[in-house]
PDB file of N, CA and C in Angstrom:
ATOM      1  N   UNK A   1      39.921 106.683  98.394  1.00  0.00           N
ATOM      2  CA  UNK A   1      40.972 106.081  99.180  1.00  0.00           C
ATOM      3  C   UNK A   1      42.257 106.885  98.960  1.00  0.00           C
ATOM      4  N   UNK A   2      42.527 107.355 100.257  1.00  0.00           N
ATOM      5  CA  UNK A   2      43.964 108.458  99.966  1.00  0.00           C
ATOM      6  C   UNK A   2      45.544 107.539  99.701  1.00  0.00           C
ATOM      7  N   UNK A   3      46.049 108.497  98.631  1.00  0.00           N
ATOM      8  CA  UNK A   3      47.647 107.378  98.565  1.00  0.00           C
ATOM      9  C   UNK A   3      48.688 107.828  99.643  1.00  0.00           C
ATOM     10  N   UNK A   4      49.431 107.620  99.576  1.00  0.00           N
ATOM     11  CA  UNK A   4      50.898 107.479 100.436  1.00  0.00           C
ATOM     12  C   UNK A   4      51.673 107.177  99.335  1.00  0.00           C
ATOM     13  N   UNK A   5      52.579 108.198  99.808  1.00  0.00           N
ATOM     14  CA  UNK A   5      53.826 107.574  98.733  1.00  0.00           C
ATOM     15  C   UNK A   5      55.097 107.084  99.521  1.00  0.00           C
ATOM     16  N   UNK A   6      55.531 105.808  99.332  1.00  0.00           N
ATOM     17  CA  UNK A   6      57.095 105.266  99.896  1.00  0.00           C
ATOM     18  C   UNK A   6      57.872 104.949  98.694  1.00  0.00           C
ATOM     19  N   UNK A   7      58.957 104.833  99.394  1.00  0.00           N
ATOM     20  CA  UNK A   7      60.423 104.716  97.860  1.00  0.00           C
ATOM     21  C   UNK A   7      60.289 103.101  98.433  1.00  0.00           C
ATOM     22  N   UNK A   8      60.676 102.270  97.260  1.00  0.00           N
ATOM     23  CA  UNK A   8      60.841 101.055  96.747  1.00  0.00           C
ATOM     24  C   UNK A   8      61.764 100.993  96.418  1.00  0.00           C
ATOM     25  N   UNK A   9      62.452 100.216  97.004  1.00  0.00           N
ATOM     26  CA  UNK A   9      63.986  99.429  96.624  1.00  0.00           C
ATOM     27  C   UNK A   9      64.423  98.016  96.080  1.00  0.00           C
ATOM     28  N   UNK A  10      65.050  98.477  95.006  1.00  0.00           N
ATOM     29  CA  UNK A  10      65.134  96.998  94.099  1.00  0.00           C
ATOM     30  C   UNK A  10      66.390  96.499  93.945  1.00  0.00           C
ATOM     31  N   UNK A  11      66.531  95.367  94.167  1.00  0.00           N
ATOM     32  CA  UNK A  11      67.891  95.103  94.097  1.00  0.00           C
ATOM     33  C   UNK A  11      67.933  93.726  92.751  1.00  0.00           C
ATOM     34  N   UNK A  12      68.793  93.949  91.499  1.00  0.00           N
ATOM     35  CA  UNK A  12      68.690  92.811  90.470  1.00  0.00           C
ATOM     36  C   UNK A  12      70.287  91.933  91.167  1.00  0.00           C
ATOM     37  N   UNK A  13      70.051  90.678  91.577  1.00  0.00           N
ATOM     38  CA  UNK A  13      71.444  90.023  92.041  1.00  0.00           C
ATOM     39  C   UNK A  13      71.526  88.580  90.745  1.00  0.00           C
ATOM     40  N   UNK A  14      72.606  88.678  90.585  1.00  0.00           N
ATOM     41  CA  UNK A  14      72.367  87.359  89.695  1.00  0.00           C
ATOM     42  C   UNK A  14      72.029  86.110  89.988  1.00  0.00           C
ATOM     43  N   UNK A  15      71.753  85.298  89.340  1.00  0.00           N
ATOM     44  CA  UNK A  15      70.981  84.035  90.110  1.00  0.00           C
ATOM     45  C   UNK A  15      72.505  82.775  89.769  1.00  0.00           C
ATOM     46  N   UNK A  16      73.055  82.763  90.611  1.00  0.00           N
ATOM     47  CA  UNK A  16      74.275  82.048  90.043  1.00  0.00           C
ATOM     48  C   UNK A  16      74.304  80.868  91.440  1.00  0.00           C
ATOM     49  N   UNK A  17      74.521  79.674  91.156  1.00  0.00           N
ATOM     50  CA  UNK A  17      74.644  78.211  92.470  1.00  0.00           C
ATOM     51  C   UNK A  17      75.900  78.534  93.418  1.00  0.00           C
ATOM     52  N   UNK A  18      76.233  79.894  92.909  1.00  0.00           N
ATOM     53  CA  UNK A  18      78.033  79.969  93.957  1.00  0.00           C
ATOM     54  C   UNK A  18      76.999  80.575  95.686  1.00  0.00           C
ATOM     55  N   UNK A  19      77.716  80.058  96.153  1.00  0.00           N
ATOM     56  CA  UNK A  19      77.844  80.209  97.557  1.00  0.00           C
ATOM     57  C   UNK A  19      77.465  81.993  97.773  1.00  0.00           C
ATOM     58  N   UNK A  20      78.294  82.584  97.296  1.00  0.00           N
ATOM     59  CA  UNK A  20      78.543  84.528  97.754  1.00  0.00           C
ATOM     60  C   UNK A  20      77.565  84.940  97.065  1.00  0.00           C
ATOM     61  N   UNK A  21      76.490  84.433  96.156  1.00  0.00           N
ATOM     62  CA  UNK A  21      75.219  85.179  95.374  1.00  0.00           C
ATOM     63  C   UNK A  21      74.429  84.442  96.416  1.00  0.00           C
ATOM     64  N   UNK A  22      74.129  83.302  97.001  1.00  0.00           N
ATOM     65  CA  UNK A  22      73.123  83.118  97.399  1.00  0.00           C
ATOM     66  C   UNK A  22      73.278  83.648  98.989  1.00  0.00           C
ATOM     67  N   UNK A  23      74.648  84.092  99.677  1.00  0.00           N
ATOM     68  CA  UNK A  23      74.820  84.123 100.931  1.00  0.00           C
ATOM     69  C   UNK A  23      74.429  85.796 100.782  1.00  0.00           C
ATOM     70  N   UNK A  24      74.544  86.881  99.750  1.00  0.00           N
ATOM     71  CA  UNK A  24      74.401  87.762  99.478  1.00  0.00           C
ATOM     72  C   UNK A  24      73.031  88.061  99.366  1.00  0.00           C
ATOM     73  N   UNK A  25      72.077  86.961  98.715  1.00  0.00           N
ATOM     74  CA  UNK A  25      70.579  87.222  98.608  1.00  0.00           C
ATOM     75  C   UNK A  25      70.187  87.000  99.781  1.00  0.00           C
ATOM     76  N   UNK A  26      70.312  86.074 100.344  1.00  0.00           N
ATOM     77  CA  UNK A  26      70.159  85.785 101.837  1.00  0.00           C
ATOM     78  C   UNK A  26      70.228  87.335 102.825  1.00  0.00           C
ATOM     79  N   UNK A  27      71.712  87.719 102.796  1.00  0.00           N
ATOM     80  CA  UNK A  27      71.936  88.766 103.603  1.00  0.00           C
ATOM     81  C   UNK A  27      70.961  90.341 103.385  1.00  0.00           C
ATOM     82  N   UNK A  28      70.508  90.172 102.434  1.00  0.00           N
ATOM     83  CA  UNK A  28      69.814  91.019 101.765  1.00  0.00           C
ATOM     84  C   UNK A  28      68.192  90.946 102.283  1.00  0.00           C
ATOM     85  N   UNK A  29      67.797  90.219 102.230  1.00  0.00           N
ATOM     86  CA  UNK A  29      66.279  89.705 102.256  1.00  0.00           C
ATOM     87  C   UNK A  29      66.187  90.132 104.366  1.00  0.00           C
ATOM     88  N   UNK A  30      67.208  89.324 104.652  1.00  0.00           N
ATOM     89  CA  UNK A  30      67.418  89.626 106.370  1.00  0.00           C
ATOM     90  C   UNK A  30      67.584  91.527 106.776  1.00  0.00           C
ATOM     91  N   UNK A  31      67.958  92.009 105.731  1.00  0.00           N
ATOM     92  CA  UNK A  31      68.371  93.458 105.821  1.00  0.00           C
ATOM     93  C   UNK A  31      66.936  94.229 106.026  1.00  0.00           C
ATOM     94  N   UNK A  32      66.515  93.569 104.930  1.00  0.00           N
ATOM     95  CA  UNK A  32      65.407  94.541 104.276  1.00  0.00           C
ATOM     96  C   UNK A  32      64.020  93.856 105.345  1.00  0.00           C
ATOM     97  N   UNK A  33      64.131  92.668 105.580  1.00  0.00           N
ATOM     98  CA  UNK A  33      63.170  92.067 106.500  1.00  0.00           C
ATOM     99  C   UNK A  33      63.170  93.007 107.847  1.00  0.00           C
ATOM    100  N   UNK A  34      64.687  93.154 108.343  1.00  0.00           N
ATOM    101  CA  UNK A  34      64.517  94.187 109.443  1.00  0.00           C
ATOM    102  C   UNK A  34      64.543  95.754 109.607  1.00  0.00           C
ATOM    103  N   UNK A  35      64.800  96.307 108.604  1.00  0.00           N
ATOM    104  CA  UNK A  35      65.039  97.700 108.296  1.00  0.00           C
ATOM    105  C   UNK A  35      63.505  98.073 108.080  1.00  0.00           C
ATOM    106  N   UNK A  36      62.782  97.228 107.068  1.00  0.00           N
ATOM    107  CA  UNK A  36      61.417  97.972 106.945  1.00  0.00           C
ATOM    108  C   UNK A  36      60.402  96.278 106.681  1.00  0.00           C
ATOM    109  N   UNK A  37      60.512  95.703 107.424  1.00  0.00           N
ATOM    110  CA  UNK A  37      59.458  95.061 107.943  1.00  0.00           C
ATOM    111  C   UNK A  37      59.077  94.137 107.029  1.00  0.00           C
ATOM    112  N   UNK A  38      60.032  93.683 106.052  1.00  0.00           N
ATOM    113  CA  UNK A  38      59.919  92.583 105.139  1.00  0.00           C
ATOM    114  C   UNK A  38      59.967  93.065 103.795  1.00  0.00           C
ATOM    115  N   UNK A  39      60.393  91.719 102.697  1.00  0.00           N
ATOM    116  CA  UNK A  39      61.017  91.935 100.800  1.00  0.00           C
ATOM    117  C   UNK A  39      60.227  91.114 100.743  1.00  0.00           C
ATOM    118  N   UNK A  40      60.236  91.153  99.512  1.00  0.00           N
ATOM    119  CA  UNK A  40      59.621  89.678  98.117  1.00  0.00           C
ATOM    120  C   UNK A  40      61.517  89.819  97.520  1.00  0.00           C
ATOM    121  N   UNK A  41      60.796  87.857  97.036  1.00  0.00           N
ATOM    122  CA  UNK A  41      62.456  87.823  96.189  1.00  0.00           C
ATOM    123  C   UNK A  41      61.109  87.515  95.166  1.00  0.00           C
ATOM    124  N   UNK A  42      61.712  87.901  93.802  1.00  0.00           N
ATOM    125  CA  UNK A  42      60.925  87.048  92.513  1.00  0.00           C
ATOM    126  C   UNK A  42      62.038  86.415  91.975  1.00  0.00           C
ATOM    127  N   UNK A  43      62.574  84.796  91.914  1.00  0.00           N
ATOM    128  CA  UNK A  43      63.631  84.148  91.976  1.00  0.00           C
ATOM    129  C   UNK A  43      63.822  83.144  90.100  1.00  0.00           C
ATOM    130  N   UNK A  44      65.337  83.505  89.679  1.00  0.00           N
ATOM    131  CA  UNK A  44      64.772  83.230  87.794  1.00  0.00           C
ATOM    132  C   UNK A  44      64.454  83.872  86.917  1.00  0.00           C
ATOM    133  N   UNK A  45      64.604  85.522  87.167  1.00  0.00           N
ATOM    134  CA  UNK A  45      64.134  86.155  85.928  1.00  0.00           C
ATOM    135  C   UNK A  45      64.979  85.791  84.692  1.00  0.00           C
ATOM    136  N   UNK A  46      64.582  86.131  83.672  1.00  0.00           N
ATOM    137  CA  UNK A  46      65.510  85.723  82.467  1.00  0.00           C
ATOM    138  C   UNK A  46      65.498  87.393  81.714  1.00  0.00           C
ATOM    139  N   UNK A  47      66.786  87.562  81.722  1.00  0.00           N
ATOM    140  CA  UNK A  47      67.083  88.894  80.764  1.00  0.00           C
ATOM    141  C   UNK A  47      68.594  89.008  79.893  1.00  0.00           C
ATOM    142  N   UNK A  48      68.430  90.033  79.737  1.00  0.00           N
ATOM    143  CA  UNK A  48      69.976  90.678  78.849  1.00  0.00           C
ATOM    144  C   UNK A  48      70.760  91.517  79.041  1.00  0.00           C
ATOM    145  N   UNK A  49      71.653  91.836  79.232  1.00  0.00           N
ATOM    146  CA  UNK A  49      73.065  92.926  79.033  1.00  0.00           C
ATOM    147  C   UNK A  49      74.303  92.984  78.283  1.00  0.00           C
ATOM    148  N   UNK A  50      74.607  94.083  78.027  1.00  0.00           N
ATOM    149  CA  UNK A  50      75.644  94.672  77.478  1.00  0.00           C
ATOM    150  C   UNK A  50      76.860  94.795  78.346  1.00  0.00           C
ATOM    151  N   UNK A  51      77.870  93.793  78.025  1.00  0.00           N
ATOM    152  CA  UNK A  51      78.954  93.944  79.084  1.00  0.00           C
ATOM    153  C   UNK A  51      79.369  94.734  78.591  1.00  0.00           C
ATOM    154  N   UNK A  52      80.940  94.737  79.287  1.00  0.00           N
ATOM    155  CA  UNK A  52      81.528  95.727  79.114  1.00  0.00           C
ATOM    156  C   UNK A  52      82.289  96.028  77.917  1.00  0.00           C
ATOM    157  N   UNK A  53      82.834  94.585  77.332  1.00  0.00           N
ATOM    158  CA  UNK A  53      83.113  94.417  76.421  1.00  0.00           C
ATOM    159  C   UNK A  53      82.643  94.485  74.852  1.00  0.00           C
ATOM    160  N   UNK A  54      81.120  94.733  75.327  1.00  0.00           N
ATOM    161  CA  UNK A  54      80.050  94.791  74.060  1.00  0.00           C
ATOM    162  C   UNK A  54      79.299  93.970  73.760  1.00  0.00           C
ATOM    163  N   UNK A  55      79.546  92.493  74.367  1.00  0.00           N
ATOM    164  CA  UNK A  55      79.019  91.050  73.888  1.00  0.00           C
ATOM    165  C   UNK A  55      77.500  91.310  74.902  1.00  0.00           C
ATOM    166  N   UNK A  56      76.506  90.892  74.378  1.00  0.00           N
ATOM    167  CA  UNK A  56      74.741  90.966  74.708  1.00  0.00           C
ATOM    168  C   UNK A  56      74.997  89.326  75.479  1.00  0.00           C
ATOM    169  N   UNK A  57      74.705  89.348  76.771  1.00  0.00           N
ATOM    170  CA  UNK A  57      74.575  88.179  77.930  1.00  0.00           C
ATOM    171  C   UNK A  57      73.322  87.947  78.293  1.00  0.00           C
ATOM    172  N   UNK A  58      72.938  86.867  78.111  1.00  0.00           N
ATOM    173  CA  UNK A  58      71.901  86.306  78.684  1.00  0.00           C
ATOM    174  C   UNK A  58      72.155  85.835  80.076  1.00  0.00           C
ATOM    175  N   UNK A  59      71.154  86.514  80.735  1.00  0.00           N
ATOM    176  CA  UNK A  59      71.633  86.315  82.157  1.00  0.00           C
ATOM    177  C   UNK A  59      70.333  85.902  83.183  1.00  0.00           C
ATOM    178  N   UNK A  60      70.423  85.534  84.690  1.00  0.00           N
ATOM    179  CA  UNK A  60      69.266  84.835  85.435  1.00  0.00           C
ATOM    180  C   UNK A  60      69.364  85.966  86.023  1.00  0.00           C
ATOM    181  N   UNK A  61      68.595  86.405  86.479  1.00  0.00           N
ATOM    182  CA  UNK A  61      68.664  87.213  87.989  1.00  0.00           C
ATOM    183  C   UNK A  61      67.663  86.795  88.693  1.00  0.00           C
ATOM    184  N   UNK A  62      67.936  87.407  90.242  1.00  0.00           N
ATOM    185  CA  UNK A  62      66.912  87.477  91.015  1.00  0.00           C
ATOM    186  C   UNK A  62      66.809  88.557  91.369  1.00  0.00           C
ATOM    187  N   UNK A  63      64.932  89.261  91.446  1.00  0.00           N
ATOM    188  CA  UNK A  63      64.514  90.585  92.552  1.00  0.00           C
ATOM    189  C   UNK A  63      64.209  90.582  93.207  1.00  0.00           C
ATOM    190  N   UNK A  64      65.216  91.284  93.915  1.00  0.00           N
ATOM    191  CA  UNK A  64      64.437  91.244  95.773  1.00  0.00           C
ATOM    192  C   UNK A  64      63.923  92.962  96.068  1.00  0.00           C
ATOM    193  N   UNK A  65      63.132  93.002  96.565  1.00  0.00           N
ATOM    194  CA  UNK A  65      62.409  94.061  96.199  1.00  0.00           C
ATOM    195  C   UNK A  65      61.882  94.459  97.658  1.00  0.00           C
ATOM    196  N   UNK A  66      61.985  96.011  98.231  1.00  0.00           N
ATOM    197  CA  UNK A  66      60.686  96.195  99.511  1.00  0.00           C
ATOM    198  C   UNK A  66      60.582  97.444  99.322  1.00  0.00           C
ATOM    199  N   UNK A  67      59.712  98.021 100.017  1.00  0.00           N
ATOM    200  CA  UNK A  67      59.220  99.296 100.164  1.00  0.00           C
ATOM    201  C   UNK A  67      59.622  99.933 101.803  1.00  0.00           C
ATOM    202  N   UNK A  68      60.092 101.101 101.795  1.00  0.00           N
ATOM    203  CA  UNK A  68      60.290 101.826 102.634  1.00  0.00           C
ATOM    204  C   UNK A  68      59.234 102.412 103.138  1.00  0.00           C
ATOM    205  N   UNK A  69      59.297 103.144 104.323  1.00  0.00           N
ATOM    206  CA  UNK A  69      57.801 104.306 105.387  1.00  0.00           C
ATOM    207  C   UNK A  69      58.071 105.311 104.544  1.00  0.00           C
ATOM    208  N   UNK A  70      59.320 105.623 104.131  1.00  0.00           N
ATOM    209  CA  UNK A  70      59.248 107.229 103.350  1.00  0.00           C
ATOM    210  C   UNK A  70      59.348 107.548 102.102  1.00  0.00           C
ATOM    211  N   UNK A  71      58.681 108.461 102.640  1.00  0.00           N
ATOM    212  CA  UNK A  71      58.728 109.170 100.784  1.00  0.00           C
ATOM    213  C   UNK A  71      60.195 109.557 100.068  1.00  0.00           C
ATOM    214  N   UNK A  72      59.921 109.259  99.033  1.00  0.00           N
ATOM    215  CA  UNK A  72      60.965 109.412  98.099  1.00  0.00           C
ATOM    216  C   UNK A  72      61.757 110.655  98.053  1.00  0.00           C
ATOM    217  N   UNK A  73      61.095 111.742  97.858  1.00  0.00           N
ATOM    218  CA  UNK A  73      61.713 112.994  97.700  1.00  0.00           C
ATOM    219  C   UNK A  73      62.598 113.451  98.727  1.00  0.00           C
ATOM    220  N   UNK A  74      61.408 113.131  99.844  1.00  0.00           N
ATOM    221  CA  UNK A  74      61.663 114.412 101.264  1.00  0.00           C
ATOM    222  C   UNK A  74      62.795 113.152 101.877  1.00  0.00           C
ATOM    223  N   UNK A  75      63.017 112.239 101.322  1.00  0.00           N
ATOM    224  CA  UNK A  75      64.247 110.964 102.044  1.00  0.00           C
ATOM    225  C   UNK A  75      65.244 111.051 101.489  1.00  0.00           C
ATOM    226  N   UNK A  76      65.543 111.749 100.227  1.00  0.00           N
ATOM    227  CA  UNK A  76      66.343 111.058  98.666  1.00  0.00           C
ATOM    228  C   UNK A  76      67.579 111.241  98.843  1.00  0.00           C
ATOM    229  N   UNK A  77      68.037 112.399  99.915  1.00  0.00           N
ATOM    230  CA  UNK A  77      69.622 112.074 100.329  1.00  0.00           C
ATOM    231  C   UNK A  77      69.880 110.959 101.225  1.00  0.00           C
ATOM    232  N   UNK A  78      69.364 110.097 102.028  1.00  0.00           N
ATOM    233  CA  UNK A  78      69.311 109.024 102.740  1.00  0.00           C
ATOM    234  C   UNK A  78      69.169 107.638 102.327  1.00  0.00           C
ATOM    235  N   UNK A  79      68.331 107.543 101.010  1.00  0.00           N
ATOM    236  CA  UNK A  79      68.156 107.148  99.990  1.00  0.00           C
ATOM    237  C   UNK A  79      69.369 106.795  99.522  1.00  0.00           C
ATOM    238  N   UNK A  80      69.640 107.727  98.946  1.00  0.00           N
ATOM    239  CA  UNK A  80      70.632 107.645  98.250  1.00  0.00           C
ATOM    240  C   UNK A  80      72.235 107.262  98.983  1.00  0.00           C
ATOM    241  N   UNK A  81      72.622 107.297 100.280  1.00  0.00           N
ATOM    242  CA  UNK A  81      74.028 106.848 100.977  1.00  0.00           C
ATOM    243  C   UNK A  81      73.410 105.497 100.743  1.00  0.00           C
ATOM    244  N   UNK A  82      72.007 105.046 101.009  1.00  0.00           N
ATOM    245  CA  UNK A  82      71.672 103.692 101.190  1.00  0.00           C
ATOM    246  C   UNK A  82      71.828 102.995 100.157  1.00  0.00           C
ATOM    247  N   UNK A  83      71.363 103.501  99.242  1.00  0.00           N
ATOM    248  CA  UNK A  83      71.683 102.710  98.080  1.00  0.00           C
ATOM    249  C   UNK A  83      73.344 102.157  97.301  1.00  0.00           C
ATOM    250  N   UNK A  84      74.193 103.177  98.022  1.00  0.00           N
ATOM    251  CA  UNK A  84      75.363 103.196  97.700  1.00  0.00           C
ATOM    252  C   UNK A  84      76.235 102.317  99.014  1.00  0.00           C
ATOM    253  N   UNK A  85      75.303 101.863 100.306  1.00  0.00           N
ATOM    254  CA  UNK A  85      75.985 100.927 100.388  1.00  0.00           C
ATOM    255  C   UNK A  85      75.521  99.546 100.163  1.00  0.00           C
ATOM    256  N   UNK A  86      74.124  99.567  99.884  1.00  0.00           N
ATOM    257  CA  UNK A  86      73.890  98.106  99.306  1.00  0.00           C
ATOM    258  C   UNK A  86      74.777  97.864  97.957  1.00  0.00           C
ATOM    259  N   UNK A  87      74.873  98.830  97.200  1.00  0.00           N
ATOM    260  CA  UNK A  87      76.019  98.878  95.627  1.00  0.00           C
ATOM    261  C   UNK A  87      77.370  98.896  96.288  1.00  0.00           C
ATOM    262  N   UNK A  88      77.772  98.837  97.728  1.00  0.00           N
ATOM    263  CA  UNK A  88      79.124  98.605  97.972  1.00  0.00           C
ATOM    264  C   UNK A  88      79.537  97.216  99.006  1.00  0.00           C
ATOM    265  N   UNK A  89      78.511  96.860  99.399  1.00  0.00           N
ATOM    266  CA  UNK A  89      78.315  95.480  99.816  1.00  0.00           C
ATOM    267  C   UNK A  89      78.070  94.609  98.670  1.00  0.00           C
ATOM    268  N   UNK A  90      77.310  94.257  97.430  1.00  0.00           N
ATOM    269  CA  UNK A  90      77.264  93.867  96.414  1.00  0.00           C
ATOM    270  C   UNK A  90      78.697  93.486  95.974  1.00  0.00           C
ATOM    271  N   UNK A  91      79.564  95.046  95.661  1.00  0.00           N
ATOM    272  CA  UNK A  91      80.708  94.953  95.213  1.00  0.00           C
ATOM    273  C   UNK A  91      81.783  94.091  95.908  1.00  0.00           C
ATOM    274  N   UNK A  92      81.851  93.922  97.058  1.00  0.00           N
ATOM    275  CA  UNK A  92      82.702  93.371  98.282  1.00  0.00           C
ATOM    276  C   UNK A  92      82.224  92.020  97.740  1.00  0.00           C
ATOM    277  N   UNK A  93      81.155  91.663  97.402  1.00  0.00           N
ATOM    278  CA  UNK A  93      80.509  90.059  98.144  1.00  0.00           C
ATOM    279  C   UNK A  93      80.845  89.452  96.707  1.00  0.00           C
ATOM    280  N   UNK A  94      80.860  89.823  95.580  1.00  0.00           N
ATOM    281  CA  UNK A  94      80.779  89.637  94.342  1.00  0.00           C
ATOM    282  C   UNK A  94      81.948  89.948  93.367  1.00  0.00           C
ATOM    283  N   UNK A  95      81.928  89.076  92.085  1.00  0.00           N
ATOM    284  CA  UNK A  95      82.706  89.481  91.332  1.00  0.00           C
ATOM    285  C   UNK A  95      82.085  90.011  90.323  1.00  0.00           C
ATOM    286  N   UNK A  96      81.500  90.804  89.908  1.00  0.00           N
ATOM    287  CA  UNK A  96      80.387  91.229  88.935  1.00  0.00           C
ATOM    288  C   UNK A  96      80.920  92.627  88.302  1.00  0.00           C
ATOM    289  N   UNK A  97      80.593  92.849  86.743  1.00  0.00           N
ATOM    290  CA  UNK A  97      80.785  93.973  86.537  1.00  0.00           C
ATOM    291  C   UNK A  97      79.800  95.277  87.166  1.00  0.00           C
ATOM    292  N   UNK A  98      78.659  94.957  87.242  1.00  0.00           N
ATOM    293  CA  UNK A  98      77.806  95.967  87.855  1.00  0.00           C
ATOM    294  C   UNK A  98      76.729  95.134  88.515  1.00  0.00           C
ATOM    295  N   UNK A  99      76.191  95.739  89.825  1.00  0.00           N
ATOM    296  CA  UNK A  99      74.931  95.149  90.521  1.00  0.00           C
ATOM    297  C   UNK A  99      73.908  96.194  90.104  1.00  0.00           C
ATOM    298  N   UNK A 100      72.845  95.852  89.683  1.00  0.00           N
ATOM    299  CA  UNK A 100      71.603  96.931  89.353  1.00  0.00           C
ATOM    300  C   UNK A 100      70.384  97.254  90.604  1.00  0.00           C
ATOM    301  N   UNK A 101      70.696  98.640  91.663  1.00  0.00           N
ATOM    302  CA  UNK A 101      70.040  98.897  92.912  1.00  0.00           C
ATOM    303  C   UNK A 101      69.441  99.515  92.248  1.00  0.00           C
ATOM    304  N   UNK A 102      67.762  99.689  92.109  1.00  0.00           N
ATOM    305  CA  UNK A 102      67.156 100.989  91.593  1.00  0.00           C
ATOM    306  C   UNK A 102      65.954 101.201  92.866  1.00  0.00           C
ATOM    307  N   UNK A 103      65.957 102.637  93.118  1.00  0.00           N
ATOM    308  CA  UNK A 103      64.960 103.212  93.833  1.00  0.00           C
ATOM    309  C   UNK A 103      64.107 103.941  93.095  1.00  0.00           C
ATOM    310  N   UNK A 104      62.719 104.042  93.361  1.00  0.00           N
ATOM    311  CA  UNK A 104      61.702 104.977  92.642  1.00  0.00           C
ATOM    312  C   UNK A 104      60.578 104.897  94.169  1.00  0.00           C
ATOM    313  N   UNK A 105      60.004 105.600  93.351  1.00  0.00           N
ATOM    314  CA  UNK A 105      58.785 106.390  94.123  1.00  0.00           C
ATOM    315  C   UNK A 105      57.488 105.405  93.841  1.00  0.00           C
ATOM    316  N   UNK A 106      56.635 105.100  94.638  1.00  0.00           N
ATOM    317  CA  UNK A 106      55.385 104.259  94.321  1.00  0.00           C
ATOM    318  C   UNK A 106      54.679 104.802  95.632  1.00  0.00           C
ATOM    319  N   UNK A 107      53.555 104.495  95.158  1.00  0.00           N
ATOM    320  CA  UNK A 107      52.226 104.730  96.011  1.00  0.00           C
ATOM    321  C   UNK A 107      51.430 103.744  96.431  1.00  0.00           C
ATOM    322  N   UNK A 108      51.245 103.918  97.869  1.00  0.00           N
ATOM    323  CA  UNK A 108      50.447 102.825  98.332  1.00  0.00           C
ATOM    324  C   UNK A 108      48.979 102.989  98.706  1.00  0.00           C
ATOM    325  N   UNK A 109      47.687 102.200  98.485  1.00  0.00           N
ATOM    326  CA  UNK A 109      46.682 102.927  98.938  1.00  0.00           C
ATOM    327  C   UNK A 109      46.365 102.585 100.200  1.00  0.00           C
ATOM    328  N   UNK A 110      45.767 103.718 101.343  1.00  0.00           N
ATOM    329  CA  UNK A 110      45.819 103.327 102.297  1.00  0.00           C
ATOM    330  C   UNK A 110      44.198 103.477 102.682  1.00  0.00           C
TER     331      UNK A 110
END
């Protein structure tokens, strides 16, 4: 069975009851639903960070997660404006020290 490779886009948003995280996950899920044909949210993760200040936060998040048609490499400057405006819509919608967008490479079997 031959692979395919598409870039996967992850977005960590915090899981917080305010209005602008959930109108933000929302806007997100609708993005990615129409840009490439549907996300998964996995909603509640439980993790940790290092603010800025140094203090270790226990924090909720949610991943909303989809896969793109293209490959990672031969896309990665396109990729990459994209990712920098989901990390600048984040910034607008939010008061957060950092939003965590990560793209990588995965393979699908086809």
């Amino acid at each position: 069975m031959p692979l395919s490779e598409r870039a996967r886009i992850e977005v960590y948003l915090p899981d917080l009851p305010r209005a602008a995280y959930q109108d933000l996950l929302a806007a997100f899920e609708q993005e990615f639903s129409y840009a490439f044909g549907g996300c998964s949210t996995v909603r509640g993760l439980e993790g940790n960070y290092l603010s800025q200040a140094g203090t270790i936060i226990r924090d909720r998040v949610n991943l909303l997660y989809t896969d793109t048609p293209f490959g990672f490499q031969e896309h990665r400057a396109a990729l990459d404006r994209y990712a920098d405006e989901l990390r600048h819509a984040a910034a607008e919608a939010l008061e957060e020290e950092a939003i965590l967008i990560v793209m990588l490479s995965i393979y699908h079997a086809e």
